[in-house]
Protein backbone atom coordinates (compact mmCIF):
# COMPACT_ATOMS: atom_id res chain seq x y z
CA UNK A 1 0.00 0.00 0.00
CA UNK A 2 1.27 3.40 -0.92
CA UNK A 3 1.91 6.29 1.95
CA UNK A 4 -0.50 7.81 3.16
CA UNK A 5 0.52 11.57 3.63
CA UNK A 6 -2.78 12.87 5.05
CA UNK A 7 -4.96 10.18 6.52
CA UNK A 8 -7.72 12.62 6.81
CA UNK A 9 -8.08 12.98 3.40
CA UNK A 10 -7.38 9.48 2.25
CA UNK A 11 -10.09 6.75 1.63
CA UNK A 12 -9.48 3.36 1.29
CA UNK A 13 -11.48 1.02 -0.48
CA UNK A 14 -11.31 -2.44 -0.18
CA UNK A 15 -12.34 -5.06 -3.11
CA UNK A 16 -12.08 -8.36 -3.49
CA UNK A 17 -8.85 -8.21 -4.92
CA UNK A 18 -7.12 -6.14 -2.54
CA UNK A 19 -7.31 -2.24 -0.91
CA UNK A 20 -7.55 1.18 -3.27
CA UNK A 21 -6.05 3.86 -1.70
CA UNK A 22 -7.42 7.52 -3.10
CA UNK A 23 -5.91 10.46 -2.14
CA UNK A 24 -8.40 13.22 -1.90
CA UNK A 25 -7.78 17.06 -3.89
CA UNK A 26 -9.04 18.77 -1.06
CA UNK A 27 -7.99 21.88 -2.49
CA UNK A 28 -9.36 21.42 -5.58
CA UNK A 29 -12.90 20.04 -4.76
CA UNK A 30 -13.68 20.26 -1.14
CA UNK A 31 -17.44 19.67 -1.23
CA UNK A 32 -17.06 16.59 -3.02
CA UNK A 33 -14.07 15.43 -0.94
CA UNK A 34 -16.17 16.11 2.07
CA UNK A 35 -19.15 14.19 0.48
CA UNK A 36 -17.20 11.01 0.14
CA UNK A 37 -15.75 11.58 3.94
CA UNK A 38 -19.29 11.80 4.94
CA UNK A 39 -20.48 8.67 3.58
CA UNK A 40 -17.60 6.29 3.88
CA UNK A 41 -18.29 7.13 7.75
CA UNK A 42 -21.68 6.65 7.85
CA UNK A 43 -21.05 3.52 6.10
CA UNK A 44 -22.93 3.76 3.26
CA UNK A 45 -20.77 3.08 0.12
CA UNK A 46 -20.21 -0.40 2.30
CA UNK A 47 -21.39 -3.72 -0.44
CA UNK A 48 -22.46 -0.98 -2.94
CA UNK A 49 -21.92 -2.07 -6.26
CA UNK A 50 -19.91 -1.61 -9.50
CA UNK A 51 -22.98 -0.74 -11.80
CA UNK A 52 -21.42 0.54 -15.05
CA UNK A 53 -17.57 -0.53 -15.89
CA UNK A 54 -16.74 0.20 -19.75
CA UNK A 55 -13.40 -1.76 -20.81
CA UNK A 56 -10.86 1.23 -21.43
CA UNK A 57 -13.42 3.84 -20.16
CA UNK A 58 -14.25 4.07 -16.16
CA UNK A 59 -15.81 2.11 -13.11
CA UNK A 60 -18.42 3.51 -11.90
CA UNK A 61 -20.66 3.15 -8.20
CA UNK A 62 -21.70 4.45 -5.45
CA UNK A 63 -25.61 4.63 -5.97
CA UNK A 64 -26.05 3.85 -2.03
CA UNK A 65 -29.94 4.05 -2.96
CA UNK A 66 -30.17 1.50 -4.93
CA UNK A 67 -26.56 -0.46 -5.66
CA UNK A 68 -25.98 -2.06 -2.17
CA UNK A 69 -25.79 -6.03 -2.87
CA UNK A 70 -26.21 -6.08 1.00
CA UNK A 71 -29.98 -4.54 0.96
CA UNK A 72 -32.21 -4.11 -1.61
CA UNK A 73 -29.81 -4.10 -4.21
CA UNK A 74 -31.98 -3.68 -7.91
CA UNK A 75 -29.60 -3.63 -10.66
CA UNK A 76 -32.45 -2.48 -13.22
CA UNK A 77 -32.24 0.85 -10.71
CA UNK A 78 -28.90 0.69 -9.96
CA UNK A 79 -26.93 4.19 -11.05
CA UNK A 80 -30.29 5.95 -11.07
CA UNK A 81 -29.86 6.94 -7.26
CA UNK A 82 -27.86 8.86 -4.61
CA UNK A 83 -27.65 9.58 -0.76
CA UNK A 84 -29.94 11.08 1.62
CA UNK A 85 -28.11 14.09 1.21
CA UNK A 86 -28.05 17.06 -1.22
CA UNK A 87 -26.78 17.12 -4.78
CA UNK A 88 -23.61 19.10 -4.96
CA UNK A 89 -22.95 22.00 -7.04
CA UNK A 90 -20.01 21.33 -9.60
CA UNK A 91 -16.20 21.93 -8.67
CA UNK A 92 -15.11 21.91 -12.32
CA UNK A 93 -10.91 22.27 -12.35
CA UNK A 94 -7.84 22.08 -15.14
CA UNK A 95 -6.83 18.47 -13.17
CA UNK A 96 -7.35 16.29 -15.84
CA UNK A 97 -9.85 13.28 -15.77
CA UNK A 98 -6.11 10.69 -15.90
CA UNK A 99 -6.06 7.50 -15.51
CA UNK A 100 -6.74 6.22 -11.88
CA UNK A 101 -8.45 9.75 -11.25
CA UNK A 102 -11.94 9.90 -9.39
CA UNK A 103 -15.00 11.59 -11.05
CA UNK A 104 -17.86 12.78 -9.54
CA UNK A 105 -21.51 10.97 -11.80
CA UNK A 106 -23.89 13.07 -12.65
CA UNK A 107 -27.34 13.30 -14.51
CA UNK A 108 -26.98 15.98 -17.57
CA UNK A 109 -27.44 18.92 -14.87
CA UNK A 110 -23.72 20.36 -14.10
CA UNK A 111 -24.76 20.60 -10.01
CA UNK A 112 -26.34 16.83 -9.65
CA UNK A 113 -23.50 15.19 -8.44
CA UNK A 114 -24.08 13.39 -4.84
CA UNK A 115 -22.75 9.89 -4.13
CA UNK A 116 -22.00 8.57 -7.25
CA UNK A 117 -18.44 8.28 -8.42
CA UNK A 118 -15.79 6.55 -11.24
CA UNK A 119 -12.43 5.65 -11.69
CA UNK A 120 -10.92 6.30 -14.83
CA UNK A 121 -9.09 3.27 -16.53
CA UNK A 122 -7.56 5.49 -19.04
CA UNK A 123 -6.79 9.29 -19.77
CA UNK A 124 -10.03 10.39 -20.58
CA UNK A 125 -9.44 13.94 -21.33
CA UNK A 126 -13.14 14.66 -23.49
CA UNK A 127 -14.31 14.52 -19.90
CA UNK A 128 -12.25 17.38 -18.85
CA UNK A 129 -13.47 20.86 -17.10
CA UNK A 130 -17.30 18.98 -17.60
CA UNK A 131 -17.45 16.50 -14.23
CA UNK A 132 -15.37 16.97 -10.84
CA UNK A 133 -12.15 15.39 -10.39
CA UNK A 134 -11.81 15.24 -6.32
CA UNK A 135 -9.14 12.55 -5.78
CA UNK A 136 -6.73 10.34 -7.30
CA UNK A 137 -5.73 6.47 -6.88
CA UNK A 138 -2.33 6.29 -5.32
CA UNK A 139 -2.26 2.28 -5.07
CA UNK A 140 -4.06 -0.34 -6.32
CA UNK A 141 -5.14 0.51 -9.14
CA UNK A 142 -4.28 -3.23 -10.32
CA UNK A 143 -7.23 -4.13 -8.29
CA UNK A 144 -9.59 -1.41 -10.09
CA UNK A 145 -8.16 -2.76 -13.38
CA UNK A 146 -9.53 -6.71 -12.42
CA UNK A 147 -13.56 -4.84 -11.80
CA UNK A 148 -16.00 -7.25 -13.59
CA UNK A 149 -17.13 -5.08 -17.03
CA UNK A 150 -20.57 -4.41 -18.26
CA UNK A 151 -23.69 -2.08 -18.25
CA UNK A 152 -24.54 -3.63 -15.59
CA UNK A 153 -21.91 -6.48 -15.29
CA UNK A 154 -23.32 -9.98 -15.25
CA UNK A 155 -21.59 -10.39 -12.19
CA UNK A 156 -21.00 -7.19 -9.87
CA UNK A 157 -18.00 -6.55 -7.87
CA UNK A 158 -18.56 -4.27 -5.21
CA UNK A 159 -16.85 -1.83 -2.71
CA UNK A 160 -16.08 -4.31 0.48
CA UNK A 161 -15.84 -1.54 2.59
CA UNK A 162 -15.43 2.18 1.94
CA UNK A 163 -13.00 3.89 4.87
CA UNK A 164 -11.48 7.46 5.50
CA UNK A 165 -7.59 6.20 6.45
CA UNK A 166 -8.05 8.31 9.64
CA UNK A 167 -10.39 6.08 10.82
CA UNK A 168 -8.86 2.98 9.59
């Protein structure tokens, strides 16, 4: 596992494979940053699933409405929800949506973004100054690389557990 510089603003998330660690950009989207603080402690992105991974593309989950294999996990509804919390405005930046980067999901409105999230696979710069980058994978992104693909997969993989390092 990579250092971790500032375990406040570190998650880790742990699939099957082995632990992610995602350094947060803090400075660069705070709201969103906080967001993800706010519901890997509340526990919430815990068994949520990977509900859109496109070969070459991104990863995407965190739909703790509907995606959590745990609880009433519907994969027909699956990306279509959030968190009991408010959508967040946009925190558009010049960090480029790289490869291992974490985007904030959205519906077409610019200020929808609430729970859901991706990891690039590859540079996707089209995406660039149009969703939020708010943290970057610093270590294992060989496990992010082995996510089952599909729209939805046949076969989910899902976040084990989600965890700010701090509290790790």
């Amino acid at each position: 596992m990579a250092e971790i510089k500032d375990p406040e603003n570190t998650i880790i998330i742990t699939l099957k494979d082995g632990p992610v660690v995602i350094e947060l950009l803090t400075d660069v989207a705070p709201l969103h940053c906080e967001r993800m603080k706010q519901l890997a402690r509340d526990g919430a992105y815990d068994n949520v699933a990977f509900h859109r991974v496109i070969d070459g593309f991104m990863a995407q989950t965190g739909d703790v409405e509907n995606a959590n294999m745990e609880k009433d996990y519907n994969p027909r509804r699956a990306g279509t929800g959030g968190s009991q919390y408010p959508d967040l405005k946009a925190e558009f930046s010049k960090v480029p949506h790289a490869r291992g980067s974490l985007g904030a999901a959205r519906s077409q409105n610019p200020n929808s973004a609430n729970s859901q999230f991706f990891i690039n696979f590859a540079d996707n710069s089209f995406l660039n100054g149009q969703y939020t980058v708010y943290g970057q994978v610093i270590s294992g992104m060989e496990f992010v690389d082995k996510i089952a693909r599909g729209e939805p997969p046949a076969s989910p993989d899902r976040m084990i557990t989600v965890r700010v390092a701090a509290d790790a």
